[in-house]
N, C-alpha and C. Protein backbone atom coordinates (compact mmCIF):
# COMPACT_ATOMS: atom_id res chain seq x y z
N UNK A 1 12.28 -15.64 8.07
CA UNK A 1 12.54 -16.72 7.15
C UNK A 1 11.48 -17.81 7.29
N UNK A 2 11.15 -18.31 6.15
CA UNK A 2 9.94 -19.26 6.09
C UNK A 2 10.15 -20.62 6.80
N UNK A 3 11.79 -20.80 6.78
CA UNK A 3 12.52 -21.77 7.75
C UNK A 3 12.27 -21.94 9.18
N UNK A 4 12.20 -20.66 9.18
CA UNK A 4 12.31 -20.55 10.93
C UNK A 4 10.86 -20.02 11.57
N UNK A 5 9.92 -20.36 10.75
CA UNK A 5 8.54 -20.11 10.89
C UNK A 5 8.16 -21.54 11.50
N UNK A 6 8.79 -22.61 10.86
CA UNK A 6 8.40 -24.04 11.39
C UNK A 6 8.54 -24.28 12.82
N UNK A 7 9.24 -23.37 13.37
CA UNK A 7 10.32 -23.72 14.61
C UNK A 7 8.97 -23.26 16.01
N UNK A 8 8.10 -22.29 15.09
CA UNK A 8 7.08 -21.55 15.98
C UNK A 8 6.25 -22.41 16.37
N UNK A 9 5.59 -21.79 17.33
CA UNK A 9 4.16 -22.19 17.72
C UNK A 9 3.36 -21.79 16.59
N UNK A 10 1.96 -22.98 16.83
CA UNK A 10 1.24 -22.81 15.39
C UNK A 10 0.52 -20.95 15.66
N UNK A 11 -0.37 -21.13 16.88
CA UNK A 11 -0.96 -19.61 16.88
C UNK A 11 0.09 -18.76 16.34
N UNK A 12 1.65 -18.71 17.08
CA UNK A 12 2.13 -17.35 16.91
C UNK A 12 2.70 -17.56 15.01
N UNK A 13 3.02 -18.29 14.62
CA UNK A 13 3.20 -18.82 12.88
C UNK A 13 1.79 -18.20 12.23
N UNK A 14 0.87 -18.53 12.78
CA UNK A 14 -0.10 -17.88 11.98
C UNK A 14 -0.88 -16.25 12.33
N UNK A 15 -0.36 -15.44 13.22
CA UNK A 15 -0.18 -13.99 13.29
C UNK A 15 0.94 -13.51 12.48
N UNK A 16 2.15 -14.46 12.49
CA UNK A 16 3.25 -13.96 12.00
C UNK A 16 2.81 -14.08 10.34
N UNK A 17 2.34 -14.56 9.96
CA UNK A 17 2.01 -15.28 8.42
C UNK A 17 0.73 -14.09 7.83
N UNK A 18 0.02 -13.97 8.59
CA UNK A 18 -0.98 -12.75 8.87
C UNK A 18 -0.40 -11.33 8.62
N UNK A 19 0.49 -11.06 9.47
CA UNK A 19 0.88 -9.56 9.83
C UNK A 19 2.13 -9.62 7.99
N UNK A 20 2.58 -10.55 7.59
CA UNK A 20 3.68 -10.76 6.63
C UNK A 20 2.83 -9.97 5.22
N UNK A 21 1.43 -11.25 5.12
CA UNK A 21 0.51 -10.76 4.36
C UNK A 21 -0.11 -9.58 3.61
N UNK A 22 -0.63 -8.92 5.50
CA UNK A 22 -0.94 -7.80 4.99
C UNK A 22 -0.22 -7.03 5.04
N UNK A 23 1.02 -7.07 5.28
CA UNK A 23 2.10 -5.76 5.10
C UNK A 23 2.21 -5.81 3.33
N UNK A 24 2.53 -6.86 2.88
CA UNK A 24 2.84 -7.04 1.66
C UNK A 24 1.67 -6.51 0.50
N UNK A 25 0.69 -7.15 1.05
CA UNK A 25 -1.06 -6.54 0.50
C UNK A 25 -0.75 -5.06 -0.18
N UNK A 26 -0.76 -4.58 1.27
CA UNK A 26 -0.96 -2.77 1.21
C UNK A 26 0.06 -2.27 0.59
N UNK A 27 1.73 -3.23 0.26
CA UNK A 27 2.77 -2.46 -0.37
C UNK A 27 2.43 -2.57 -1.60
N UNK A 28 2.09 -3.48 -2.25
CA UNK A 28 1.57 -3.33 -3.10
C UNK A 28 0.03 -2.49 -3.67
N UNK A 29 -0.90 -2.28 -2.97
CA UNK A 29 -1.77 -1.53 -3.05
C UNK A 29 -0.96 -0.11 -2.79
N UNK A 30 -0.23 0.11 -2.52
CA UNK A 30 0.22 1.47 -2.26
C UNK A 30 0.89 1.63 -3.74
N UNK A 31 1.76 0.56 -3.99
CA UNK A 31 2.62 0.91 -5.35
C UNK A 31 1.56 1.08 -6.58
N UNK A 32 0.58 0.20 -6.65
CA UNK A 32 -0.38 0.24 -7.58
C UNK A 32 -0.48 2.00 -8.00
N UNK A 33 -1.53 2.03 -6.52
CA UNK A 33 -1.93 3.32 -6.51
C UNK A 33 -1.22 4.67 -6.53
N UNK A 34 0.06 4.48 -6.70
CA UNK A 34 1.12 5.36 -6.93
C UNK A 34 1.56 5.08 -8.61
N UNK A 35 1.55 4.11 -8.74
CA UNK A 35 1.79 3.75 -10.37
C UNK A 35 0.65 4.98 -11.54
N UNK A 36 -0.55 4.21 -10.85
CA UNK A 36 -1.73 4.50 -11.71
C UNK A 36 -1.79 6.76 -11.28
N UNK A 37 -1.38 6.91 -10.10
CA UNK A 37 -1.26 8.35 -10.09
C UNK A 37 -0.20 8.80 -10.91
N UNK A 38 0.86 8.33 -10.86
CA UNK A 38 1.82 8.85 -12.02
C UNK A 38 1.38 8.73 -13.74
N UNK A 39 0.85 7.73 -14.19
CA UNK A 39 -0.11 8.26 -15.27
C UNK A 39 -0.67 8.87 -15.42
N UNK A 40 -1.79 8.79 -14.79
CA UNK A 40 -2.52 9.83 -15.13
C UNK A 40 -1.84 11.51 -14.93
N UNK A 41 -1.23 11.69 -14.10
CA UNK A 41 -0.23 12.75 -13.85
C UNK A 41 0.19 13.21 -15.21
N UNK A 42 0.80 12.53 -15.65
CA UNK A 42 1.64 12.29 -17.39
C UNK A 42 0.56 12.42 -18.45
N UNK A 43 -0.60 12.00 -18.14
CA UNK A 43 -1.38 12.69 -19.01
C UNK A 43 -2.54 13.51 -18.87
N UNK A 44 -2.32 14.36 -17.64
CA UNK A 44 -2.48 15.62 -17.47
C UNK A 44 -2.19 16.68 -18.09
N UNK A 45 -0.50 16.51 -18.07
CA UNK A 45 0.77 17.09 -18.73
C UNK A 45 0.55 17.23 -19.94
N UNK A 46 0.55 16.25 -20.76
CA UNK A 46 -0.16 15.86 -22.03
C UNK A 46 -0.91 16.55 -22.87
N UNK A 47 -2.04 16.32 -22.13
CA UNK A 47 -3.35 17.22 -22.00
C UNK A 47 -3.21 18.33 -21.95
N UNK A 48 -2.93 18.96 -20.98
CA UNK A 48 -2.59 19.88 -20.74
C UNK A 48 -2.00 20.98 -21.53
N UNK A 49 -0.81 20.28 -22.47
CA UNK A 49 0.22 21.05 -23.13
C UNK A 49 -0.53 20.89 -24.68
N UNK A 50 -1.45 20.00 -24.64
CA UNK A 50 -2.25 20.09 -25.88
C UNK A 50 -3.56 20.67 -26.40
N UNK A 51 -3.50 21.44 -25.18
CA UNK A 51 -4.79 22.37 -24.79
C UNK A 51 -6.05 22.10 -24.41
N UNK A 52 -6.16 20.45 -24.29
CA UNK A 52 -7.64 19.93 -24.04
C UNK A 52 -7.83 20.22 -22.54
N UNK A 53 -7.91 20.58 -22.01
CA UNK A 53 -8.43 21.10 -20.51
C UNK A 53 -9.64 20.10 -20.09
N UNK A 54 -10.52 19.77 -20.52
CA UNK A 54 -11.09 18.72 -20.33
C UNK A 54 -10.82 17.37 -20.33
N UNK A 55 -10.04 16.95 -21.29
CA UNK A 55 -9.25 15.72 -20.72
C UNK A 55 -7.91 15.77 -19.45
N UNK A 56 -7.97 17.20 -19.35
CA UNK A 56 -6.58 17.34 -18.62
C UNK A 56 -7.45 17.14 -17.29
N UNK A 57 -8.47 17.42 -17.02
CA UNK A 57 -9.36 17.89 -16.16
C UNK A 57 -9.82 16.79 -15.28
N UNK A 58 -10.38 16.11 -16.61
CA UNK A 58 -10.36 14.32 -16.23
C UNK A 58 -9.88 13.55 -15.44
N UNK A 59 -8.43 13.48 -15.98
CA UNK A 59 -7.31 12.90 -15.62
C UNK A 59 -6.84 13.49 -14.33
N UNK A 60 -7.00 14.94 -14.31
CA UNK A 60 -6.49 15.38 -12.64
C UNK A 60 -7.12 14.88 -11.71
N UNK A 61 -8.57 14.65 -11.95
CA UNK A 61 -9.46 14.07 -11.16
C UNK A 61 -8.87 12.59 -10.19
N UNK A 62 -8.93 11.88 -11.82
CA UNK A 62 -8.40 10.57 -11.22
C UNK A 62 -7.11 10.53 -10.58
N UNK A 63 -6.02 11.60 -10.54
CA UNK A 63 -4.82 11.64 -10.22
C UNK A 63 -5.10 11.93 -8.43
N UNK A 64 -6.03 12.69 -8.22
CA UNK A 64 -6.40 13.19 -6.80
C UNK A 64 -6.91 11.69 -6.29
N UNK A 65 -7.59 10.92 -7.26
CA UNK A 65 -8.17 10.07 -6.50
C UNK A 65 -7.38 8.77 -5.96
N UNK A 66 -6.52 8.67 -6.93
CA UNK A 66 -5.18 7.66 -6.47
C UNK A 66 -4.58 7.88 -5.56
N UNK A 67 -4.01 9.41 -5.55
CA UNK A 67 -3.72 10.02 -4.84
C UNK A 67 -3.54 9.44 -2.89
N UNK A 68 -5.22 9.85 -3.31
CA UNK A 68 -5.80 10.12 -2.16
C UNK A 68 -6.11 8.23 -1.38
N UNK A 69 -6.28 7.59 -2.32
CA UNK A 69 -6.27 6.20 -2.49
C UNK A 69 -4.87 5.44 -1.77
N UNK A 70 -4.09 6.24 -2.11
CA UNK A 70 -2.47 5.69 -1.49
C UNK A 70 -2.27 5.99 -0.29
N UNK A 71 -3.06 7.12 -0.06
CA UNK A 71 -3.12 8.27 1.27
C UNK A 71 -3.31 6.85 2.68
N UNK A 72 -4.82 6.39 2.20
CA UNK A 72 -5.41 5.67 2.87
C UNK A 72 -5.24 4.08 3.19
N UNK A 73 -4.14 3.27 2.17
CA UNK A 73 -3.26 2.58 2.02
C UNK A 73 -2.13 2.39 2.92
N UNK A 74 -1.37 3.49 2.79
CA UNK A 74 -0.53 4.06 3.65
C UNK A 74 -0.91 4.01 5.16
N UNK A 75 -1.91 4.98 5.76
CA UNK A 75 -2.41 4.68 6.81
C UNK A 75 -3.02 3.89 7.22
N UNK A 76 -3.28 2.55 6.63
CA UNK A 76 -3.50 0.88 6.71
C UNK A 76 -2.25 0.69 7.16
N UNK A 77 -1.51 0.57 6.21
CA UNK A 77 0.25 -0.03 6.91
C UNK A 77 0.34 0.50 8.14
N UNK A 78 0.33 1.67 8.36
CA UNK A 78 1.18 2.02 9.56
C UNK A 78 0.10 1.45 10.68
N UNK A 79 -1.62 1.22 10.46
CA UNK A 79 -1.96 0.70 11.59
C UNK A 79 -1.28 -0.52 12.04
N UNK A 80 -1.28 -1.54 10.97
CA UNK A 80 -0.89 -3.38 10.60
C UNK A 80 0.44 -3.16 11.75
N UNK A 81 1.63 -2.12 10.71
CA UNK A 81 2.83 -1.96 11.03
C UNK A 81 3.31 -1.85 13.45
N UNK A 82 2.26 -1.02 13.23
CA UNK A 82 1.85 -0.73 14.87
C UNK A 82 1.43 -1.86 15.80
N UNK A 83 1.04 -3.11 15.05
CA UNK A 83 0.94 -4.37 15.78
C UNK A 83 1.95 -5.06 15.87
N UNK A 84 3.08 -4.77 15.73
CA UNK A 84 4.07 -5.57 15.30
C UNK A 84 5.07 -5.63 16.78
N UNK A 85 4.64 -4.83 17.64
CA UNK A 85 5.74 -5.01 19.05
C UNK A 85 4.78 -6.01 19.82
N UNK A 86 3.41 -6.08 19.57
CA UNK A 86 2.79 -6.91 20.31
C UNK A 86 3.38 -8.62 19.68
N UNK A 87 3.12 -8.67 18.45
CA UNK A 87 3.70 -9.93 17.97
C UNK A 87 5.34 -10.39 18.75
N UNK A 88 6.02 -9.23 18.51
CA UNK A 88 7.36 -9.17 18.96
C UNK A 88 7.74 -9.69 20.26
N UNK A 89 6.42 -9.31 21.35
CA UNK A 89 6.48 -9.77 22.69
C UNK A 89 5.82 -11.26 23.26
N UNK A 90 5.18 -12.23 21.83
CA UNK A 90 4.92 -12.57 22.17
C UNK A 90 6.04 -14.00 21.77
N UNK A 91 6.33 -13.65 20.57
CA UNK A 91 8.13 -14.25 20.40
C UNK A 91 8.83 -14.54 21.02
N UNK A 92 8.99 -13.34 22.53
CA UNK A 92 10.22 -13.58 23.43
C UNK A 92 10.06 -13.92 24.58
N UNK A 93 8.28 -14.60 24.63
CA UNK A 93 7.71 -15.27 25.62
C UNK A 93 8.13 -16.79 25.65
């Protein structure tokens, strides 16, 4: 709570304000990049069922690349996420 952020020490308020950030950053960079893969996905399908193979082709491309984009997103969080017992210990100091 943003309440009980006041109550902190300034260093540990501003790791905590830090680690809040970029968790939030990457959830959103993750949703993006999951958004924009499900389009193009959909107009793969599209494509696909409309026989253009080259636009379908296209579009798979960019679908791998979001994809793969969220992949790396993802394994951002969980590094950020992995700092979080150190913060935790320094709370109950």
């Amino acid at each position: 709570n943003r309440e009980h952020l006041i109550l902190l020490p300034e260093e540990i308020r501003k790791e905590i304000r830090k680690f809040i950030t970029d968790c939030a950053l990457r959830r959103a960079e993750i949703l993006w990049r999951l958004q924009e893969f499900q389009r193009h996905y959909i107009l793969v399908d599209e494509f696909t069922k409309a026989g253009d193979t080259f636009q379908a082709g296209q579009h798979q491309q960019l679908c791998d690349s979001h994809l793969a984009d969220a992949h790396r997103s993802v394994d951002k969080l969980a590094r950020i996420i992995n700092g979080a017992p150190e913060i935790l210990n320094k709370l109950s100091t």
